[in-house]
C-alpha atoms as a PDB file:
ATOM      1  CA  UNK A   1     155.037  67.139  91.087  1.00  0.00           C
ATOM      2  CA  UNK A   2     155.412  70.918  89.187  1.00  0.00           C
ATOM      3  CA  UNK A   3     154.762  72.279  92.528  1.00  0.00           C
ATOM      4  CA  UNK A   4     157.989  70.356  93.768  1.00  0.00           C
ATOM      5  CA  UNK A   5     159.907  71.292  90.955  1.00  0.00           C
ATOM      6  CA  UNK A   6     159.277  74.951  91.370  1.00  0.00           C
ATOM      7  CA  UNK A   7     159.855  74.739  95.370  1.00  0.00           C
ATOM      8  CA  UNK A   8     163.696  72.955  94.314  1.00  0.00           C
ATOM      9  CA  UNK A   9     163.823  76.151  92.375  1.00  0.00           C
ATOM     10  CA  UNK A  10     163.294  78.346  94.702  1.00  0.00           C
ATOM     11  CA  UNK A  11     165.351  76.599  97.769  1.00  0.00           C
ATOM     12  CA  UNK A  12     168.451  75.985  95.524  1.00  0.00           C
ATOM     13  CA  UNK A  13     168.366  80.158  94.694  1.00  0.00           C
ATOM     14  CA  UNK A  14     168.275  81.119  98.352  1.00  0.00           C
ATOM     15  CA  UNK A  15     170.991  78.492  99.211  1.00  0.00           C
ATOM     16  CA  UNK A  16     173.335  79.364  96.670  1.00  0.00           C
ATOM     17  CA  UNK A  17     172.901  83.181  96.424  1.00  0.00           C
ATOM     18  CA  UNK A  18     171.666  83.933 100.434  1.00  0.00           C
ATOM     19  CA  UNK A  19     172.683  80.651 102.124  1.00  0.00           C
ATOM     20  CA  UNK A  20     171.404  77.731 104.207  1.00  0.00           C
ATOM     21  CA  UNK A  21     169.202  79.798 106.477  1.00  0.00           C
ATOM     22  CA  UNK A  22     166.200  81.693 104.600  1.00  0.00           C
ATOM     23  CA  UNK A  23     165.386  83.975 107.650  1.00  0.00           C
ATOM     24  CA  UNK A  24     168.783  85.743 106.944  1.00  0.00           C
ATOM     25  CA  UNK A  25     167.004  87.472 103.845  1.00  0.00           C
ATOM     26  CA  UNK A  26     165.037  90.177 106.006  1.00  0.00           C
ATOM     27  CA  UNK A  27     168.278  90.551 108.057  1.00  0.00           C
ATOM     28  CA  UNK A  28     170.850  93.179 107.372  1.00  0.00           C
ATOM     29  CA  UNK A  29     173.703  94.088 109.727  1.00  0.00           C
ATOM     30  CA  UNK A  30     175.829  97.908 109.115  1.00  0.00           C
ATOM     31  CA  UNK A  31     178.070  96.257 106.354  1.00  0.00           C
ATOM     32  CA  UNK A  32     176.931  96.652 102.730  1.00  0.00           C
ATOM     33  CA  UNK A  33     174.374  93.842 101.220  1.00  0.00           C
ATOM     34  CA  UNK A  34     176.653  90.900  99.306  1.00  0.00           C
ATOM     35  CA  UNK A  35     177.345  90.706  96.324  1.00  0.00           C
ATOM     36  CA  UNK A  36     174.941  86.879  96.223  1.00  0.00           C
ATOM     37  CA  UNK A  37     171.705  89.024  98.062  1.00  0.00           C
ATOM     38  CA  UNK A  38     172.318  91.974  95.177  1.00  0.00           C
ATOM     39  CA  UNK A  39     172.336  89.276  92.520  1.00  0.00           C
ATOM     40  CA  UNK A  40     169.203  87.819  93.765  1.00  0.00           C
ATOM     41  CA  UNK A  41     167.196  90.316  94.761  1.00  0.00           C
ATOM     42  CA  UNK A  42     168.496  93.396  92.626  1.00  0.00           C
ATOM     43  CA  UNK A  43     166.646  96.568  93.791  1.00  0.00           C
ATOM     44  CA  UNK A  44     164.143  95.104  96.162  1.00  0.00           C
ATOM     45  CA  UNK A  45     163.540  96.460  98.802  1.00  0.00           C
ATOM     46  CA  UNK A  46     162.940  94.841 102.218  1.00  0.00           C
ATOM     47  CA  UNK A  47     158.981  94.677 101.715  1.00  0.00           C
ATOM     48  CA  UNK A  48     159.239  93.069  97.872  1.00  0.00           C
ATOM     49  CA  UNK A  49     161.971  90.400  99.682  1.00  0.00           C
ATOM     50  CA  UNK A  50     159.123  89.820 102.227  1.00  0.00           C
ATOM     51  CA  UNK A  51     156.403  89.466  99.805  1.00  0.00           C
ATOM     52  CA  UNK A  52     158.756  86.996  97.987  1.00  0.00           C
ATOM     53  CA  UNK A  53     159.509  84.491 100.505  1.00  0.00           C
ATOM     54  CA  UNK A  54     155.703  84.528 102.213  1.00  0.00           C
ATOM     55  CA  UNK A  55     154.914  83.333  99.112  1.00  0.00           C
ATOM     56  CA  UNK A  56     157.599  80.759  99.077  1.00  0.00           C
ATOM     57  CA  UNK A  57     157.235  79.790 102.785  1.00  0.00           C
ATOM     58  CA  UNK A  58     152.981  79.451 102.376  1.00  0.00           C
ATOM     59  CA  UNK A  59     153.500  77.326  99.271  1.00  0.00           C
ATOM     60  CA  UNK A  60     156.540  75.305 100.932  1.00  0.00           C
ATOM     61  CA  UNK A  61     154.263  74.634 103.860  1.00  0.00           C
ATOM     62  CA  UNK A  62     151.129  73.292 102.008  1.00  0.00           C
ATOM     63  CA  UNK A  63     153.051  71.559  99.853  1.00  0.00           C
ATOM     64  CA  UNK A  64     152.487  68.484 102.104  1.00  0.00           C
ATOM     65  CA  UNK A  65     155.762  67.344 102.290  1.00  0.00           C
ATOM     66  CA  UNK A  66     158.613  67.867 104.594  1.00  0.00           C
ATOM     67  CA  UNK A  67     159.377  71.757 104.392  1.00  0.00           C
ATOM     68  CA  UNK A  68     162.423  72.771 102.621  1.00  0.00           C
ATOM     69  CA  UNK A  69     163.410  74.724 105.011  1.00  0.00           C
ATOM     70  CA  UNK A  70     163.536  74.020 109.144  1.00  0.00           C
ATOM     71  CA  UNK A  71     160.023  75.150 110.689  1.00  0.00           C
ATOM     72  CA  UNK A  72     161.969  77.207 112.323  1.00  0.00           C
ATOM     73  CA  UNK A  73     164.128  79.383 110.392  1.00  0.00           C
ATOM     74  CA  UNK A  74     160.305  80.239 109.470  1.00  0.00           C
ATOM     75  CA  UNK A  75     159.631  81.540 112.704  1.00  0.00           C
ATOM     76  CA  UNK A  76     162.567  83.535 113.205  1.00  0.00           C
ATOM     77  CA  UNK A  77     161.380  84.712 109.920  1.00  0.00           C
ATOM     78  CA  UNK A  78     158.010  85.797 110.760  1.00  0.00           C
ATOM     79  CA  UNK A  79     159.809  86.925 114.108  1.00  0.00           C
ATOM     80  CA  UNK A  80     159.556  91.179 114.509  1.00  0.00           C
ATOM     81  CA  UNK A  81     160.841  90.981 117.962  1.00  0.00           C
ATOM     82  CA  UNK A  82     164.364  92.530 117.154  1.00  0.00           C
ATOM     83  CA  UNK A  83     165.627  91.311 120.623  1.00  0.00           C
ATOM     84  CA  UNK A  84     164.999  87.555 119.397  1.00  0.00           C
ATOM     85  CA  UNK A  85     168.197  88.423 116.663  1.00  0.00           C
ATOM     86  CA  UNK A  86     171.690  88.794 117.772  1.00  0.00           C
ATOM     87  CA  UNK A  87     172.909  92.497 118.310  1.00  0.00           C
ATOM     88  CA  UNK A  88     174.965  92.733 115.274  1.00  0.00           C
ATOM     89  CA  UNK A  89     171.534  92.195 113.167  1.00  0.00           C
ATOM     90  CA  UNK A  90     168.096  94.480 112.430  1.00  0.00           C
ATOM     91  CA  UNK A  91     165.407  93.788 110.683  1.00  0.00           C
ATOM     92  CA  UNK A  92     165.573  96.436 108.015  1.00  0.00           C
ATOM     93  CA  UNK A  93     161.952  97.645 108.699  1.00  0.00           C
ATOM     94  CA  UNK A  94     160.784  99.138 111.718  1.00  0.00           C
ATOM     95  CA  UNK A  95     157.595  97.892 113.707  1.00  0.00           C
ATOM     96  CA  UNK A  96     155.685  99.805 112.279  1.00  0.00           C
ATOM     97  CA  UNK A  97     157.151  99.262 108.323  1.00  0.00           C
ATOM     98  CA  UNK A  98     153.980  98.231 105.459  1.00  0.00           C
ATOM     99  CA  UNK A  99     155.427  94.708 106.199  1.00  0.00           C
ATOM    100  CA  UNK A 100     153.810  94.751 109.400  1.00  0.00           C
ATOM    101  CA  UNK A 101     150.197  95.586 107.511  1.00  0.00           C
ATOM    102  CA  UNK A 102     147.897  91.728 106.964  1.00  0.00           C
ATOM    103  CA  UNK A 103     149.215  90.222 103.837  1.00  0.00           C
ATOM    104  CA  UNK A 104     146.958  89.146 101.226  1.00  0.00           C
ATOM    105  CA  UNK A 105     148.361  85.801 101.558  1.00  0.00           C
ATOM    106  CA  UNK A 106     148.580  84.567 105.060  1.00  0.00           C
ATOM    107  CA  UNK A 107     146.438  87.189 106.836  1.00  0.00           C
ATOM    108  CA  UNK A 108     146.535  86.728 110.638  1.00  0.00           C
ATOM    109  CA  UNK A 109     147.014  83.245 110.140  1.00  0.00           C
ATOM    110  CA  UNK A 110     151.042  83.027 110.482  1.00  0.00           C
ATOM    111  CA  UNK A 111     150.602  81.213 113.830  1.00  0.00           C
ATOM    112  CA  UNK A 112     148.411  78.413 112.277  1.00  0.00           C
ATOM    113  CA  UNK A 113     150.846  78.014 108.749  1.00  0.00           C
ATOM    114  CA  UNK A 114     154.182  77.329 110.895  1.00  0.00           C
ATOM    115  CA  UNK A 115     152.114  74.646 113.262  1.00  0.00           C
ATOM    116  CA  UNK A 116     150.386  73.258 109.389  1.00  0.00           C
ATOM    117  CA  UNK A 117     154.404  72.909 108.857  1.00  0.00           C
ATOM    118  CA  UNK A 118     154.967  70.906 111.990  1.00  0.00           C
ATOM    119  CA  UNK A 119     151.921  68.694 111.641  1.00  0.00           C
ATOM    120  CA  UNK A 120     153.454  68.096 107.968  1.00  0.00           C
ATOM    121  CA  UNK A 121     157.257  67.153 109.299  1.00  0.00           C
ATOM    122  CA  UNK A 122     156.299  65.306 111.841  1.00  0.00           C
ATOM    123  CA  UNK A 123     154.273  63.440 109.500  1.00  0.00           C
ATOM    124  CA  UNK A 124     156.468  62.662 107.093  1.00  0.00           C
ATOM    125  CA  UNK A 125     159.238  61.368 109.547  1.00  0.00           C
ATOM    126  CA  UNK A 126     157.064  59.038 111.175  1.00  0.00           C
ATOM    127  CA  UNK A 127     156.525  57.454 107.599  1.00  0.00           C
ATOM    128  CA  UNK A 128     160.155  56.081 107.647  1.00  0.00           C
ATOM    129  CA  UNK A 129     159.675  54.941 110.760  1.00  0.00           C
ATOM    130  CA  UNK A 130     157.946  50.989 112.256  1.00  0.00           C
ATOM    131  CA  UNK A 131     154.918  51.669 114.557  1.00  0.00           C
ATOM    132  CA  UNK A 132     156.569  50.590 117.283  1.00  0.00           C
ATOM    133  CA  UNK A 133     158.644  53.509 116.800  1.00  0.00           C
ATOM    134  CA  UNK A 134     156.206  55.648 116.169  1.00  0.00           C
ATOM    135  CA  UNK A 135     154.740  55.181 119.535  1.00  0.00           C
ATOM    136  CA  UNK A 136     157.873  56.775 120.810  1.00  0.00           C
ATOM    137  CA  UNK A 137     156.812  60.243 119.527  1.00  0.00           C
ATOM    138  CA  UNK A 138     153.047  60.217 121.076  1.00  0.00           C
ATOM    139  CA  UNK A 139     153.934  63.121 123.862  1.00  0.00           C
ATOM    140  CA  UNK A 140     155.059  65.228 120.792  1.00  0.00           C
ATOM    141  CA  UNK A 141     152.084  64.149 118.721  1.00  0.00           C
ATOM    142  CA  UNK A 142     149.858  65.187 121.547  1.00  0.00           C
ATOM    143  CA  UNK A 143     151.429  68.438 122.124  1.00  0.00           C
ATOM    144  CA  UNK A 144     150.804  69.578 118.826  1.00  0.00           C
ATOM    145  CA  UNK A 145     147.196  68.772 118.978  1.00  0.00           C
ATOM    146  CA  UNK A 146     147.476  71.121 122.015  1.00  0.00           C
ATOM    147  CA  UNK A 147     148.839  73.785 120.079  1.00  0.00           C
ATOM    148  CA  UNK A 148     146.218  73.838 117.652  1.00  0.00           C
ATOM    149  CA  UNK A 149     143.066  74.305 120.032  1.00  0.00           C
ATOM    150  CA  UNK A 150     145.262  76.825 122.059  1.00  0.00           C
ATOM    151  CA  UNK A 151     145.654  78.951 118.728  1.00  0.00           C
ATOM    152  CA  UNK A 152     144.542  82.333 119.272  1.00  0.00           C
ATOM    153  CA  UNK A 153     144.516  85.155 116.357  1.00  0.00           C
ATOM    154  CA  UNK A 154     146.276  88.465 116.906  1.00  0.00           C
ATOM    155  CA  UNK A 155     143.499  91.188 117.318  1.00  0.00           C
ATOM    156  CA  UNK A 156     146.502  93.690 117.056  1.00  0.00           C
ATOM    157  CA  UNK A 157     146.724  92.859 113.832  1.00  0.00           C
ATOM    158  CA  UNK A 158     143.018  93.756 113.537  1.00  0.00           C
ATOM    159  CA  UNK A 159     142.966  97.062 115.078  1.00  0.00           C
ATOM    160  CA  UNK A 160     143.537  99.499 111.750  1.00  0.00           C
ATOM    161  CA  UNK A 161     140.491  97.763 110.057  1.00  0.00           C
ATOM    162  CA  UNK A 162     136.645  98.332 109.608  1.00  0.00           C
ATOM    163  CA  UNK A 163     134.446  96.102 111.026  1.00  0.00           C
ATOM    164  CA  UNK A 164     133.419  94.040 108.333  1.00  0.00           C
ATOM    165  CA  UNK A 165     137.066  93.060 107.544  1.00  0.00           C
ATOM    166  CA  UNK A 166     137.847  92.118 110.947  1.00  0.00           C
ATOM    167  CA  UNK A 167     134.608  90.023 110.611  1.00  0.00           C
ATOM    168  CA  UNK A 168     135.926  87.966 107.528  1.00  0.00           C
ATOM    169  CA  UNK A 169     139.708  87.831 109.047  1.00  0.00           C
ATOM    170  CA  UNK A 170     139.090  86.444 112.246  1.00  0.00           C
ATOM    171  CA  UNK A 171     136.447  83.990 110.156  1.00  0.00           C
ATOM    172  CA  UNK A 172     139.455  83.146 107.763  1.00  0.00           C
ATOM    173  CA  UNK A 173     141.246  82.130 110.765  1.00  0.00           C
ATOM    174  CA  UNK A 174     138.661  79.795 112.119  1.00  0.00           C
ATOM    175  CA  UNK A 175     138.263  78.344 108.840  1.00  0.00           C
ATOM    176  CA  UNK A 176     142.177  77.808 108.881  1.00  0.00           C
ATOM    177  CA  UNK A 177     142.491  76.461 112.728  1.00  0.00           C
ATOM    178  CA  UNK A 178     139.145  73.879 111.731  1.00  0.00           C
ATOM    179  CA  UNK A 179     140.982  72.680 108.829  1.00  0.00           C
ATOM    180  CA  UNK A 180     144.370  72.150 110.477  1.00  0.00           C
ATOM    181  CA  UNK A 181     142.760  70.539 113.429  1.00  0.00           C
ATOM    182  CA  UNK A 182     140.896  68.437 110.716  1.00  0.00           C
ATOM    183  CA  UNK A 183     144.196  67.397 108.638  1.00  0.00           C
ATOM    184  CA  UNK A 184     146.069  66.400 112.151  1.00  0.00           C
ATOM    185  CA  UNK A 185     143.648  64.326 112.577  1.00  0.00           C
ATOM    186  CA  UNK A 186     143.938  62.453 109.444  1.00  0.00           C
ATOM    187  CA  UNK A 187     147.521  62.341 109.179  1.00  0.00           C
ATOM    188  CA  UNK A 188     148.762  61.496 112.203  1.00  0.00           C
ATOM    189  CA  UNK A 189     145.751  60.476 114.356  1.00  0.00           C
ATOM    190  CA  UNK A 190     145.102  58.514 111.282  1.00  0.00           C
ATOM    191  CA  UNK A 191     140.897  58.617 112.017  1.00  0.00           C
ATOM    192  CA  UNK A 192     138.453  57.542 109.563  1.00  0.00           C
ATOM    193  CA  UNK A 193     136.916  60.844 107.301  1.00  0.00           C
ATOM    194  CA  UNK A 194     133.941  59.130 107.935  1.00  0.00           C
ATOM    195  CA  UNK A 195     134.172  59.099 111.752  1.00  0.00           C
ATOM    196  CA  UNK A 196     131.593  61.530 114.009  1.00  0.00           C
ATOM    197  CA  UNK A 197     134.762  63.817 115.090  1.00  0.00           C
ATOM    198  CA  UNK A 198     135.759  64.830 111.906  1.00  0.00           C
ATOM    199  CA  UNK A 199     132.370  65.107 110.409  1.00  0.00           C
ATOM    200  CA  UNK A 200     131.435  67.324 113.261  1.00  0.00           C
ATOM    201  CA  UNK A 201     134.567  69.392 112.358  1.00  0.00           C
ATOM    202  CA  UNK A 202     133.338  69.286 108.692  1.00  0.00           C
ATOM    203  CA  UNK A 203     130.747  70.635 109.602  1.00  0.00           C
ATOM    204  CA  UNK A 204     131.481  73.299 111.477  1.00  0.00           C
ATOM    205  CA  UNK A 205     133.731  74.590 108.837  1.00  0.00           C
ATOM    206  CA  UNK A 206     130.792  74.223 106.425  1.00  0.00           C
ATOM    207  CA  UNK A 207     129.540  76.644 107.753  1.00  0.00           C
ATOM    208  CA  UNK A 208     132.448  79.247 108.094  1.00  0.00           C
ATOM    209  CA  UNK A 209     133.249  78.420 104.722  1.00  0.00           C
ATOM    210  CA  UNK A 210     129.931  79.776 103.761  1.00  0.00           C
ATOM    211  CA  UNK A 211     130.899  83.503 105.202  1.00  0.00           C
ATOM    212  CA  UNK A 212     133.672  83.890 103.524  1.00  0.00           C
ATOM    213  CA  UNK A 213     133.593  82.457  99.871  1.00  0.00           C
ATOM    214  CA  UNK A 214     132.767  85.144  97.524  1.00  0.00           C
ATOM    215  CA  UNK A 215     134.379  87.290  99.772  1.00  0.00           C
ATOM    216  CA  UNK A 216     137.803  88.565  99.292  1.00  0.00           C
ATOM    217  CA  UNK A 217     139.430  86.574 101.309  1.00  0.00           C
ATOM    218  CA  UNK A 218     138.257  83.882  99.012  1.00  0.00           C
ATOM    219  CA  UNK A 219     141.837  83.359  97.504  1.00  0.00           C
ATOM    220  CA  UNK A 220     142.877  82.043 101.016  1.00  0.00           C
ATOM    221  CA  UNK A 221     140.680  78.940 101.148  1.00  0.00           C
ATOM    222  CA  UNK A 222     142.444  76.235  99.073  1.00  0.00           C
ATOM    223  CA  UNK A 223     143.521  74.462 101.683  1.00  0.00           C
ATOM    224  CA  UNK A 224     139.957  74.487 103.748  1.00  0.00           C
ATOM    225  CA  UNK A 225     138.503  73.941 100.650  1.00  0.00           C
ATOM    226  CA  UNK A 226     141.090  70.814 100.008  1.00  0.00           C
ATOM    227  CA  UNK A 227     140.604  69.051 103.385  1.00  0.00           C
ATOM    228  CA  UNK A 228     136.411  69.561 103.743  1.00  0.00           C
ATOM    229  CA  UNK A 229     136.398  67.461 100.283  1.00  0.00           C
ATOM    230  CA  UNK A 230     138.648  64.959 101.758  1.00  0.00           C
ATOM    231  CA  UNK A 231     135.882  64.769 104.407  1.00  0.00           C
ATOM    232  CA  UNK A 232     132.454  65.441 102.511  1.00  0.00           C
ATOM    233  CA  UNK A 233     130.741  62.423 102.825  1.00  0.00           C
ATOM    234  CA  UNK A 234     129.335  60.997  99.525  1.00  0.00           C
ATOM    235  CA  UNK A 235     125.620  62.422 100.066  1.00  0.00           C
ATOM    236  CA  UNK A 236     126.719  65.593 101.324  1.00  0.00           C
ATOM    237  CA  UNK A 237     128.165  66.233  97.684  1.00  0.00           C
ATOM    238  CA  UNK A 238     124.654  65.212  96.311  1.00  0.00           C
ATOM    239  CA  UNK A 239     123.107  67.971  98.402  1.00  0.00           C
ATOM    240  CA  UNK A 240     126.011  70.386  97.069  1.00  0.00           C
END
């Protein structure tokens, strides 16, 4: 309930000061910033405006309920492809800007957080819905689950780092794509925690999870950490 409080928060600022569509913030076109984004985001520069809405977007996302923003104005967000914007617009950083370095926060797992966002829409607007309804949305339902086991990380990403933290990245995103797979499947496959699919799942990310806590990547694993206790099975948490 805080969480949603603090997300209103944050929405109503970017409505009222940047507008209705948050992937405008990293945006800048040859006229001087407005007067709202100077009020807002006084001296930041583009990386500190990135930094803050990751951190809105990754919270807005696992929030569980319906996003606050479209899924995607997120994409265009995360979007560096500067032919995707229209030609009067630039992002402000260049490819090769610090904002294109792995953030602490989402890693290489950008991919997986705006299909988590889907999954969580979708989810919530088949609530309002009667299940004969529902039944109307299944080719949707099943694409999504396609989407997931199709995820693939960016090894680009990858390329400026040692070894061992390419190791514990590309584990971190595992441990993500397990745990969405695993949190489809109980929202809107609705199947049992207890049932041999998910267990299977729970355990595979058992074991991934075992690579990378006390690593520090750690910070990224309250979600995992969330769903495989949905899952853990009541003598699994003796053994634990």
């Amino acid at each position: 309930k805080f969480w949603k409080i603090l997300l209103n928060v944050g929405k109503n600022l970017i409505e009222n000061h940047v507008g209705k569509d948050v992937s405008r913030i990293l945006t800048t076109t040859t006229e001087e910033p407005s007067l709202e984004e100077r009020i807002i985001f006084p001296n930041f520069n583009s990386v500190v405006k990135y930094w803050l809405i990751v951190n809105f977007i990754y919270h807005d996302i696992l929030n569980f309920n319906t996003t606050s923003f479209p899924i995607e104005q997120y994409e265009k967000f995360f979007q560096r492809d500067q032919n995707s914007l229209p030609s009067s617009a630039n992002f402000i950083e260049s490819i090769d800007s610090p904002i294109e370095e792995i953030d602490p926060l989402i890693g290489i797992n950008k991919p997986i957080l705006l299909l988590l966002g889907q999954v969580t829409n979708l989810t919530r607007f088949l609530q309002t819905m009667e299940q004969e309804e529902m039944l109307e949305h299944g080719d949707k339902i099943l694409s999504l689950q396609v989407e997931i086991y199709k995820l693939q990380p960016s090894l680009m990403a990858l390329e400026h780092l040692d070894d061992e933290k390419k190791f514990y990245y590309l584990e971190l995103f595992e441990i993500m794509k397990i745990s969405t797979l695993m949190f489809f499947q109980l929202t809107l496959l609705k199947i049992d925690k207890d049932s041999l699919e998910l267990q299977i799942l729970r355990n595979k990310l058992d074991s991934k999870l075992d690579k990378v806590i006390g690593t520090f990547l750690e910070g990224s694993l309250c979600f995992p950490l969330f769903i495989y206790g949905v899952c853990i099975q009541v003598e699994d948490m003796e053994k634990k």
